[in-house]
N, C-alpha and C. Protein backbone atom coordinates (compact mmCIF):
# COMPACT_ATOMS: atom_id res chain seq x y z
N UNK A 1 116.44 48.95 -4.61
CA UNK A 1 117.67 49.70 -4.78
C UNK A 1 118.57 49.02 -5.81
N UNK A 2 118.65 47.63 -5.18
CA UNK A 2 119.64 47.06 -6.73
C UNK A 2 118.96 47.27 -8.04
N UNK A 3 117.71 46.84 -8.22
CA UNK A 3 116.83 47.38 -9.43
C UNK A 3 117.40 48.45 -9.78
N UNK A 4 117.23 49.46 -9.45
CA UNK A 4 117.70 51.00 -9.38
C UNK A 4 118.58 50.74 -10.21
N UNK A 5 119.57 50.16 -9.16
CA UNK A 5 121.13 50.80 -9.99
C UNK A 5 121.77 49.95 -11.18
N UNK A 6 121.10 48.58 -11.30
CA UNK A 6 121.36 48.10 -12.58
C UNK A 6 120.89 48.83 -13.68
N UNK A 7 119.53 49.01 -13.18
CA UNK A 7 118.72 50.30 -14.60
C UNK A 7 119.90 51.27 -14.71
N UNK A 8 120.01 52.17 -13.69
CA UNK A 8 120.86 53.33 -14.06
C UNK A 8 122.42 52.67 -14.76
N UNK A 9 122.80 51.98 -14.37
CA UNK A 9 123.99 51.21 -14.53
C UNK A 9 124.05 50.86 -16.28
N UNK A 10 122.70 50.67 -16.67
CA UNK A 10 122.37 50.18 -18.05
C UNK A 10 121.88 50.84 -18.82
N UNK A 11 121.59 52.08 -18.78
CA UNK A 11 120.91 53.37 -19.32
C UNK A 11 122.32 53.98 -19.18
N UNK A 12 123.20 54.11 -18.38
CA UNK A 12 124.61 55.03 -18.62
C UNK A 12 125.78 54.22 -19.79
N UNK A 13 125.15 53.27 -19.20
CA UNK A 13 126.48 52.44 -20.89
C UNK A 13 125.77 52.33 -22.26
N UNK A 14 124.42 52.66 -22.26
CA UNK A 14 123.57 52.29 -23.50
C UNK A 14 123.06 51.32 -23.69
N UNK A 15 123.34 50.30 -22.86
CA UNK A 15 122.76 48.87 -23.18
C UNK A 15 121.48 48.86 -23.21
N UNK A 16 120.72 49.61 -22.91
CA UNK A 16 119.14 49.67 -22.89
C UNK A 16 118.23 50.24 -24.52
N UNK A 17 118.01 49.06 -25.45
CA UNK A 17 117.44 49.64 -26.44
C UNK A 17 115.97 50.11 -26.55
N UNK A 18 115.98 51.09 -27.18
CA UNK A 18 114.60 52.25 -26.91
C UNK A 18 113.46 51.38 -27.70
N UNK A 19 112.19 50.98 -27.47
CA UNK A 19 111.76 50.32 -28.06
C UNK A 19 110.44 51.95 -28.65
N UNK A 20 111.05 52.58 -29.75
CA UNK A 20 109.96 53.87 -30.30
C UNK A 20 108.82 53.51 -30.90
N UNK A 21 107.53 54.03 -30.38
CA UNK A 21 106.64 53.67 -31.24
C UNK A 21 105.92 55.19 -31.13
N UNK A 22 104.60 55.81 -32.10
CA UNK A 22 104.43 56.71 -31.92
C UNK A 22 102.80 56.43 -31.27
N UNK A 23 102.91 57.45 -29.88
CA UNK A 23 101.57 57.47 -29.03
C UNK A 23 101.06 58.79 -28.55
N UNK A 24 100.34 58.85 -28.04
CA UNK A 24 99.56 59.95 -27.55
C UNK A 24 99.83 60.48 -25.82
N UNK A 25 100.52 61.19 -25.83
CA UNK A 25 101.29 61.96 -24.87
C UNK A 25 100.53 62.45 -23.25
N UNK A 26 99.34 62.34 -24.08
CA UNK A 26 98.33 63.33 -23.31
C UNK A 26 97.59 62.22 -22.77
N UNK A 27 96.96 61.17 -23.15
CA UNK A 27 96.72 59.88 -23.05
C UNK A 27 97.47 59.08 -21.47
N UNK A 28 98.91 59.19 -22.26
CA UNK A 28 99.50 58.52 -21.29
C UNK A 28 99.69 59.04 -19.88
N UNK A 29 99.83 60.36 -20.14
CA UNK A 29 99.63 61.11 -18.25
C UNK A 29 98.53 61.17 -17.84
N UNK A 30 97.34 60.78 -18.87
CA UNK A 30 95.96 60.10 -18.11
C UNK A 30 95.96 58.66 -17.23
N UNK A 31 96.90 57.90 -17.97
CA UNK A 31 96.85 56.74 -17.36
C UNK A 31 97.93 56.80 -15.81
N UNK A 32 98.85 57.65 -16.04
CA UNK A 32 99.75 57.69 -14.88
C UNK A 32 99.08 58.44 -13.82
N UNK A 33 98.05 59.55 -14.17
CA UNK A 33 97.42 59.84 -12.91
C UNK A 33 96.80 59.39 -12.57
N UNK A 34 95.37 57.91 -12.94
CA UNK A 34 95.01 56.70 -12.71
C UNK A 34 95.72 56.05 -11.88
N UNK A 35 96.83 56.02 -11.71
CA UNK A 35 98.07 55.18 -11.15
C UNK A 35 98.18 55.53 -10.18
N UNK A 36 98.71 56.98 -10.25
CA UNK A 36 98.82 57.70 -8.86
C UNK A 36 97.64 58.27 -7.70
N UNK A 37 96.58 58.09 -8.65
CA UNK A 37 95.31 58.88 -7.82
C UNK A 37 95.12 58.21 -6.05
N UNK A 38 95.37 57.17 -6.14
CA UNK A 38 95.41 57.05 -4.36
C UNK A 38 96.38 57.93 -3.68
N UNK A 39 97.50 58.21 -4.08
CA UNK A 39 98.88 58.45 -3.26
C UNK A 39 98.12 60.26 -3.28
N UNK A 40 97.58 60.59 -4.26
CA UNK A 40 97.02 61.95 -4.83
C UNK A 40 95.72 62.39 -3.85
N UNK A 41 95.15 61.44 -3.86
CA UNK A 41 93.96 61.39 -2.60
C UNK A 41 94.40 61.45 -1.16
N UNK A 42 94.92 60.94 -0.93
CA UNK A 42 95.41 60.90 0.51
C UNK A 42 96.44 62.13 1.02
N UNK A 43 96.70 62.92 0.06
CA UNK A 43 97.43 63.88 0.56
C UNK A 43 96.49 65.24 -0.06
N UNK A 44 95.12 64.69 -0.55
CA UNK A 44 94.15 65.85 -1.06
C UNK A 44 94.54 66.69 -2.30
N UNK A 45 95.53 66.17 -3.27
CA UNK A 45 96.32 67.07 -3.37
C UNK A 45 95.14 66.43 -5.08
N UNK A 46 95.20 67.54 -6.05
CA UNK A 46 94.53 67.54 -7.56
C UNK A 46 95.20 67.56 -8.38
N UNK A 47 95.19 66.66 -9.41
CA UNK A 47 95.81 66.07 -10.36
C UNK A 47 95.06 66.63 -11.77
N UNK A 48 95.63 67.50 -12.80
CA UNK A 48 94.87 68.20 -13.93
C UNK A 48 96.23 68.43 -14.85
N UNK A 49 95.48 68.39 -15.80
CA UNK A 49 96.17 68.94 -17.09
C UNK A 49 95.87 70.50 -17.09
N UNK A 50 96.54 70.88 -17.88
CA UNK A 50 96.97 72.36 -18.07
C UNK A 50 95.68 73.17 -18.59
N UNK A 51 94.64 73.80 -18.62
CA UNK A 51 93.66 74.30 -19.54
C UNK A 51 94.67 75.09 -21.01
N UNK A 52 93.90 74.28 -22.00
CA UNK A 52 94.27 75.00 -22.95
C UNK A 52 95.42 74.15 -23.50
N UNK A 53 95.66 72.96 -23.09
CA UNK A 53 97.11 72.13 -23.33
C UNK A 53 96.02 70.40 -23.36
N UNK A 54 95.05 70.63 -23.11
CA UNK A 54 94.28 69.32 -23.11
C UNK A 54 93.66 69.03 -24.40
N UNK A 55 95.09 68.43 -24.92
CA UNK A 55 94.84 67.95 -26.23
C UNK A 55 95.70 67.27 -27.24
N UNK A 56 95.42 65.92 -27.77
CA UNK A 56 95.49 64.96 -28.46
C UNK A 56 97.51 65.45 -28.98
N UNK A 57 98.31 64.49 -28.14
CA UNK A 57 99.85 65.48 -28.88
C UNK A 57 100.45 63.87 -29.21
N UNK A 58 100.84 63.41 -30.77
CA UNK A 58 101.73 62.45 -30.56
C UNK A 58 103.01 63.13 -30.61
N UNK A 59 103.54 61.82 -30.04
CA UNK A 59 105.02 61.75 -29.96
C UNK A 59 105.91 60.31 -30.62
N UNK A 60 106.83 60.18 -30.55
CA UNK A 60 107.74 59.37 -30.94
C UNK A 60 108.64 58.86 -30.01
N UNK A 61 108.79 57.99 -29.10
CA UNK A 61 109.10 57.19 -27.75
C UNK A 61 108.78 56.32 -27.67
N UNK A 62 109.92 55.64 -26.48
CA UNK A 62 109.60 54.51 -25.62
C UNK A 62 108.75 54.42 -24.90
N UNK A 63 107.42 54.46 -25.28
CA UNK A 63 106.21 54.06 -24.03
C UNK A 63 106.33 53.95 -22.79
N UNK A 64 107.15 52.78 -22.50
CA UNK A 64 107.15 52.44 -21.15
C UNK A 64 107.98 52.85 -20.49
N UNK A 65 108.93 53.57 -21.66
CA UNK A 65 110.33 54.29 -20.20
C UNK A 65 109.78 55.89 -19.76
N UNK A 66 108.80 55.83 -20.97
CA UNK A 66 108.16 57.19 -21.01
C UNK A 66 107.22 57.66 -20.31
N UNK A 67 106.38 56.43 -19.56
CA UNK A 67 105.45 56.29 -18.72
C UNK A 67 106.31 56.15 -16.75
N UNK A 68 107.71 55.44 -17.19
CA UNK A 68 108.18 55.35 -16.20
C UNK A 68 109.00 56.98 -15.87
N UNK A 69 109.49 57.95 -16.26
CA UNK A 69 109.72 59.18 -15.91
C UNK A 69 107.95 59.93 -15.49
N UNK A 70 107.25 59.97 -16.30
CA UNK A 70 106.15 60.59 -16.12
C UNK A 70 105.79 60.22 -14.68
N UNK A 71 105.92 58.59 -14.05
CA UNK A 71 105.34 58.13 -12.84
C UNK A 71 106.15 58.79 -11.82
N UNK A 72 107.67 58.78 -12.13
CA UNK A 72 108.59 59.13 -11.42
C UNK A 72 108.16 60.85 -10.96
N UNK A 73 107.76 61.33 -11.84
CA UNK A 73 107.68 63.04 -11.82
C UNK A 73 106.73 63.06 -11.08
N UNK A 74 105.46 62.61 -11.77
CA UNK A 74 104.41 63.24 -10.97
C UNK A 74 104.30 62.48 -9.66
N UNK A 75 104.81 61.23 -8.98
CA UNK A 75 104.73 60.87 -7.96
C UNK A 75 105.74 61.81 -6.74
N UNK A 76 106.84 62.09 -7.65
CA UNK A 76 107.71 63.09 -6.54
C UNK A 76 106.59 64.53 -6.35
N UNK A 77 106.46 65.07 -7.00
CA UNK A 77 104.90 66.47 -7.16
C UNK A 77 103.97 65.46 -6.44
N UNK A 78 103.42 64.45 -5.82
CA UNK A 78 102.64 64.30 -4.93
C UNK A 78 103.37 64.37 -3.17
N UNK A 79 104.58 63.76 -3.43
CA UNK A 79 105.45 63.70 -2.37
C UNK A 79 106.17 64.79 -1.82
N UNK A 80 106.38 65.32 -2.52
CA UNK A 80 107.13 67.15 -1.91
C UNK A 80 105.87 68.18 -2.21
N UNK A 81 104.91 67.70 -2.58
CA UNK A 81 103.76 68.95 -2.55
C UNK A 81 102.71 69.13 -1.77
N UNK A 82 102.68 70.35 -1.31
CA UNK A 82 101.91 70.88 -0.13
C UNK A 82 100.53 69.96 -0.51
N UNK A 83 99.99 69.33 0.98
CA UNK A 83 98.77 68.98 1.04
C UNK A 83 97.91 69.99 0.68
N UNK A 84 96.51 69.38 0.01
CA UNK A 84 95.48 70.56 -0.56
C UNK A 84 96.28 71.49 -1.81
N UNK A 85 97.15 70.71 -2.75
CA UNK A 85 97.63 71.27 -3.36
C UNK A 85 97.05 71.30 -4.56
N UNK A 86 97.80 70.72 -5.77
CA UNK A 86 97.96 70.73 -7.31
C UNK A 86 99.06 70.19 -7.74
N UNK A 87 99.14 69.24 -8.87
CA UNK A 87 99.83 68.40 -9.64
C UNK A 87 99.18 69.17 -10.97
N UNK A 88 100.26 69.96 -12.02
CA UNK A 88 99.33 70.00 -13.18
C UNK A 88 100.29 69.90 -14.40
N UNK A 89 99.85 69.14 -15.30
CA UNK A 89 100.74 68.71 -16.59
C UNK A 89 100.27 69.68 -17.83
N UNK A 90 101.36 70.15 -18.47
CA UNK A 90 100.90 71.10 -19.45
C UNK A 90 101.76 70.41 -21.18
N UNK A 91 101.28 70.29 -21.73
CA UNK A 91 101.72 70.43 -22.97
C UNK A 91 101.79 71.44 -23.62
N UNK A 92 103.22 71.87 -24.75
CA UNK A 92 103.33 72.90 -25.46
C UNK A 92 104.26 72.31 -26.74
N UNK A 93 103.58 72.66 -27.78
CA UNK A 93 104.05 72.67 -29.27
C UNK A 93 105.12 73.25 -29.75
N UNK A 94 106.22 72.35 -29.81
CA UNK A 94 108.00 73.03 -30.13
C UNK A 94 108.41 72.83 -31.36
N UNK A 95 107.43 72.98 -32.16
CA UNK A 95 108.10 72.87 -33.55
C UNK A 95 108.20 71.53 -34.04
N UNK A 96 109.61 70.91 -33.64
CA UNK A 96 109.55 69.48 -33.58
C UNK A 96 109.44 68.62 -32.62
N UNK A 97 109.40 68.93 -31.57
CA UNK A 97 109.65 68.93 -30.46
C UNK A 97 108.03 68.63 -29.60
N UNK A 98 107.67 68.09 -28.67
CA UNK A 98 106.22 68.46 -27.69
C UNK A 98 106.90 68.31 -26.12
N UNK A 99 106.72 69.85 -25.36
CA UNK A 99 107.50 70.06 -24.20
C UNK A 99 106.24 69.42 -22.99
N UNK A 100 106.63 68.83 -22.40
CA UNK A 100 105.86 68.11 -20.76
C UNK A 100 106.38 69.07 -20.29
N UNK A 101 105.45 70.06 -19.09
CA UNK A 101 106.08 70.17 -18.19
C UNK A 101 104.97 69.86 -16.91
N UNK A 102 105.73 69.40 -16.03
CA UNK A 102 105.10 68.85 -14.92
C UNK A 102 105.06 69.84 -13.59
N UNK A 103 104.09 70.42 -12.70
CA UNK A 103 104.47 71.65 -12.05
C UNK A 103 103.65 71.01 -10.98
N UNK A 104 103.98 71.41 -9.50
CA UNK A 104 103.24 71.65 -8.46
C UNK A 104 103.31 72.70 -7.70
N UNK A 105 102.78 72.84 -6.38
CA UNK A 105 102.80 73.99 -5.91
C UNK A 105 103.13 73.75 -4.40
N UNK A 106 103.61 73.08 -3.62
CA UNK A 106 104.93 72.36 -3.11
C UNK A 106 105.70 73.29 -2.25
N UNK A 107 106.45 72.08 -1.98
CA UNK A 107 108.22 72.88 -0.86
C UNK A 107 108.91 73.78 -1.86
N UNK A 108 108.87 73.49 -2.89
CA UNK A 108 110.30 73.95 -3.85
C UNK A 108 111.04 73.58 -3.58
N UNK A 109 112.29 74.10 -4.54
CA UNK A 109 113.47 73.67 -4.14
C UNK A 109 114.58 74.99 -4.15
N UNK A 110 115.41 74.95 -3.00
CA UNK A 110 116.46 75.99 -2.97
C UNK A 110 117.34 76.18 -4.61
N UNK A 111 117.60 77.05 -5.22
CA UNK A 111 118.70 77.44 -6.04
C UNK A 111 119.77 76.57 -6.14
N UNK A 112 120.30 76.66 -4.96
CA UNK A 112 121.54 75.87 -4.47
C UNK A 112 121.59 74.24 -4.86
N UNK A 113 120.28 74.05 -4.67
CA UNK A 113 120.40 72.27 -5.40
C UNK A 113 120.09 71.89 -6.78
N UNK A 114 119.63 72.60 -7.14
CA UNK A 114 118.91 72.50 -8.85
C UNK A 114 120.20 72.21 -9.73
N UNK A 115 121.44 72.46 -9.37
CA UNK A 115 122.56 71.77 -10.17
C UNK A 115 122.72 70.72 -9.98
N UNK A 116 122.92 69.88 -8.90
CA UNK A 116 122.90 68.42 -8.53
C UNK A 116 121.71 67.54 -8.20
N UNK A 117 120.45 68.26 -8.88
CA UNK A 117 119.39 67.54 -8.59
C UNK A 117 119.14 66.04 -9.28
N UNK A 118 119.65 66.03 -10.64
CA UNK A 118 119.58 64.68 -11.32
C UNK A 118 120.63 63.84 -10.96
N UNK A 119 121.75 63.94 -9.86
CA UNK A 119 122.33 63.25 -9.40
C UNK A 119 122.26 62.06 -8.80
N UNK A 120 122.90 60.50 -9.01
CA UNK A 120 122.50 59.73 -7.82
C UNK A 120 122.77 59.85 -6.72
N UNK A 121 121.59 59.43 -5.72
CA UNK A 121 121.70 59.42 -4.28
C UNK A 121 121.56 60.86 -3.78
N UNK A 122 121.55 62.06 -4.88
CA UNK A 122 121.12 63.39 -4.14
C UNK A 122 120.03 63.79 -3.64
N UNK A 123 120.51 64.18 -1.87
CA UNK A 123 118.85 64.91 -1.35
C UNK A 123 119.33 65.86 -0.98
N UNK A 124 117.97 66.18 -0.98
CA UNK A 124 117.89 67.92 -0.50
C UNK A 124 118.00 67.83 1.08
N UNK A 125 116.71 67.11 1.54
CA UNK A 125 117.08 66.66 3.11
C UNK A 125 116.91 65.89 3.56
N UNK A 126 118.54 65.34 3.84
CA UNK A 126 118.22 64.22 4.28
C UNK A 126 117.09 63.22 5.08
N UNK A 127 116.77 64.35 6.35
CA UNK A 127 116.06 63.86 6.89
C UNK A 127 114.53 63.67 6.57
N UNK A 128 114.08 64.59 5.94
CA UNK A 128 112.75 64.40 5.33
C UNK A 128 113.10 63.07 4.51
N UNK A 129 113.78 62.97 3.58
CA UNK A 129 114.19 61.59 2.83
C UNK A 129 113.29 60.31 3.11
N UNK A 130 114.09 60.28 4.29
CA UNK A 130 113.64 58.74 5.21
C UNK A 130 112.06 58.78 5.64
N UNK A 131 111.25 59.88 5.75
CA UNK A 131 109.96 59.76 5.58
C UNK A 131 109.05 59.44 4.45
N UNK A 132 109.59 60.34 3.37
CA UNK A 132 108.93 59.59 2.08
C UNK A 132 109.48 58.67 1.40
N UNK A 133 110.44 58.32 1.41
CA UNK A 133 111.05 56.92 1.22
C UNK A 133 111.55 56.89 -0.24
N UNK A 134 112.33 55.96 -1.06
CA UNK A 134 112.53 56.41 -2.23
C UNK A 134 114.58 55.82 -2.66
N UNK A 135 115.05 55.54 -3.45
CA UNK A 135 116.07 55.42 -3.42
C UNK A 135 116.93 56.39 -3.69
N UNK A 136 116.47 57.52 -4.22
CA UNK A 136 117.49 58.47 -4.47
C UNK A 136 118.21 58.41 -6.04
N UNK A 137 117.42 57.57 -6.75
CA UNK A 137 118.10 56.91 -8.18
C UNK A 137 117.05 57.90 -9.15
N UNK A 138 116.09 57.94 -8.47
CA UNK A 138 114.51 58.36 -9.48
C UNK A 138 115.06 59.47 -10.56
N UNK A 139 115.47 60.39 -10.12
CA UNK A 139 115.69 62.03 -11.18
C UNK A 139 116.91 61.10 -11.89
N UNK A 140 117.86 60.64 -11.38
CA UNK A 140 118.67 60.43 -12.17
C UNK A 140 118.60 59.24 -13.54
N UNK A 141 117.09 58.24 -12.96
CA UNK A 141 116.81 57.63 -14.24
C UNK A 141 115.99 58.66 -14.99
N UNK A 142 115.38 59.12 -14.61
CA UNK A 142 114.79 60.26 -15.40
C UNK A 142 115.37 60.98 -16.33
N UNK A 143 116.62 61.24 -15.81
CA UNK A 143 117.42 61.84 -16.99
C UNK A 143 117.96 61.38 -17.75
N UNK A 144 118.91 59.76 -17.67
CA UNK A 144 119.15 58.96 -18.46
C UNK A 144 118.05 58.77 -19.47
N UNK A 145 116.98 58.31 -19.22
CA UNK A 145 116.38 57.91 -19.76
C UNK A 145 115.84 59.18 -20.78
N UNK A 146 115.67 60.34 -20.69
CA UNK A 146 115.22 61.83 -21.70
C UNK A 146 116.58 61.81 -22.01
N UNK A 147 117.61 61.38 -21.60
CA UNK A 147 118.84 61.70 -22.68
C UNK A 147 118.97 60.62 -23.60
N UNK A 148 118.61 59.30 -23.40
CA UNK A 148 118.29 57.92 -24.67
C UNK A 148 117.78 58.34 -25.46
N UNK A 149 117.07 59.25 -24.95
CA UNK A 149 115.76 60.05 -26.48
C UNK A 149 116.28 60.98 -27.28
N UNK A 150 117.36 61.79 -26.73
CA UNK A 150 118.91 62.43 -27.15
C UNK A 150 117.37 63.52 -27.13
N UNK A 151 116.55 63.88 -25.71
CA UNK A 151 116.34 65.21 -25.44
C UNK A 151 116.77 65.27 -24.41
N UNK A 152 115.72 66.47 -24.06
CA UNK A 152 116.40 67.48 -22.71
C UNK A 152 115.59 67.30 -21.59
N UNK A 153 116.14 67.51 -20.15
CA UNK A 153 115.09 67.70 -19.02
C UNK A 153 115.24 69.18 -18.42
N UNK A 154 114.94 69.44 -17.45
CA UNK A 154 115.53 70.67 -16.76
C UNK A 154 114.06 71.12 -15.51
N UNK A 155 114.83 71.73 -14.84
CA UNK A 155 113.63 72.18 -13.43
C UNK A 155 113.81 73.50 -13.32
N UNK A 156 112.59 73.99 -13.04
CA UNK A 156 112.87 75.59 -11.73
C UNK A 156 112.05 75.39 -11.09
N UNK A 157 112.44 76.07 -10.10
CA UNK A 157 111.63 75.98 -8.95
C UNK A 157 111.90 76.92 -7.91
N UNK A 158 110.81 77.76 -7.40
CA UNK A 158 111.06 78.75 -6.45
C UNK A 158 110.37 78.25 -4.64
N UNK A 159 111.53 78.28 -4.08
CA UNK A 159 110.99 77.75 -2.16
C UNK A 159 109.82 78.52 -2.13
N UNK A 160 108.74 77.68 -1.55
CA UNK A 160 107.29 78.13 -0.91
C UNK A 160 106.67 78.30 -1.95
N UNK A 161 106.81 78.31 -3.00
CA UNK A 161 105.80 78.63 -4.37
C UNK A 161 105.74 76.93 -5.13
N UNK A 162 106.53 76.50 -5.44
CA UNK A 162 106.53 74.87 -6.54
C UNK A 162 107.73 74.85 -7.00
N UNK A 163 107.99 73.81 -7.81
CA UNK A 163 108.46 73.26 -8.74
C UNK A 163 108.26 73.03 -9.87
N UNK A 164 108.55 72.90 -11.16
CA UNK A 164 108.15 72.90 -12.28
C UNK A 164 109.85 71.75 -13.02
N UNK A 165 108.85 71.05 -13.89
CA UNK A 165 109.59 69.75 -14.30
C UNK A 165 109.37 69.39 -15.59
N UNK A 166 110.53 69.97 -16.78
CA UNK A 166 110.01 70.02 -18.03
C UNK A 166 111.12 69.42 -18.90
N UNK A 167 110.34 68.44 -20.34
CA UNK A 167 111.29 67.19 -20.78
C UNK A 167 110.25 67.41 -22.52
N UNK A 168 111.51 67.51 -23.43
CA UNK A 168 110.48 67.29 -24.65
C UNK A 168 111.09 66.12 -25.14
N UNK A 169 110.42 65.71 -26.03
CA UNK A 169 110.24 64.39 -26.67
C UNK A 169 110.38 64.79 -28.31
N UNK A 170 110.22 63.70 -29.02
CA UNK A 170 110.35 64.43 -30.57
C UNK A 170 108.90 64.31 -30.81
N UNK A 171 108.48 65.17 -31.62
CA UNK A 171 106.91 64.94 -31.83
C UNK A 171 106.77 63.97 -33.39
N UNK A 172 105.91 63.37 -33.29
CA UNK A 172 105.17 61.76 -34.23
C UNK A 172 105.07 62.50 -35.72
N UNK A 173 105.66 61.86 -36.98
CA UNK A 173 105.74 62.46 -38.21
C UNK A 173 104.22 61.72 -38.76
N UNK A 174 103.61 60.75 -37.75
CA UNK A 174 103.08 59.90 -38.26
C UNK A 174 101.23 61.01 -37.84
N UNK A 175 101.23 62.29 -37.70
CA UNK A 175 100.18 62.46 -37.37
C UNK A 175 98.94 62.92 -38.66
């Protein structure tokens, strides 16, 4: 938790310099579902890229803060998503831009919270909370951190159907 909030604490004043290099997008949510595949197994739940989006995208980012939202995302899509589910990452080509979006098929989330979702310390319920455990900091470094990149994040999500979790990046001049 203190971790947490110094990060957030240091990502809201700027003190955190972006270290950009240009990498492979698609790559790296290979390695984060590597990461996650136990937590992914144990709740049965399948971890895939998008058909038709499985393919080679650079970008221009911080690697490792970039790897740390990606862990953050798709580990919450293992944690709020229906057992025997789906985790699936899609890439799409924005011009300048390459859009992540991260989707499961899950609790959802009510209307009503999707405004204060990148908030610190915001839950949806409380009490579920304390079962999957978590500080309550995660979305909100998430967003600090896609706003260092001076992009965007944003969610929808419909109750009983999923969530969907989408962040572009600038795409690599270097391709």
């Amino acid at each position: 938790l203190v971790e947490d909030l110094n990060e957030i604490s240091q990502l809201e004043r700027g003190d955190i310099a972006l270290a950009l290099e240009t990498f492979d997008i698609n790559k790296l949510v290979k390695e984060v579902f590597e990461g996650a595949e136990v937590k992914a197994n144990n709740r049965n739940i399948t971890l895939t890229i998008k058909k038709g989006t499985d393919t080679s995208f650079s970008v221009l980012a911080d690697r490792e803060r970039i790897r740390q939202v990606l862990t953050n995302l798709i580990v919450n899509s293992i944690k709020y998503g229906k057992e025997n589910g789906e985790t699936t990452v899609g890439f799409y080509d924005m011009d300048e831009n390459i859009l992540v979006e991260i989707s499961d098929n899950g609790i959802g989330i009510e209307e009503e919270h999707l405004p204060r979702l990148f908030e610190r310390f915001y839950r949806i319920d409380k009490s579920r909370s304390r079962d999957v455990g978590g500080t309550g900091l995660g979305l909100a470094i998430v967003k600090h951190i896609i706003e260092a990149h001076k992009q965007t994040i944003n969610v929808r999500s419909t109750p009983g159907i999923g969530s969907t979790f989408g962040f572009t990046l600038l795409k690599s001049k270097d391709r």
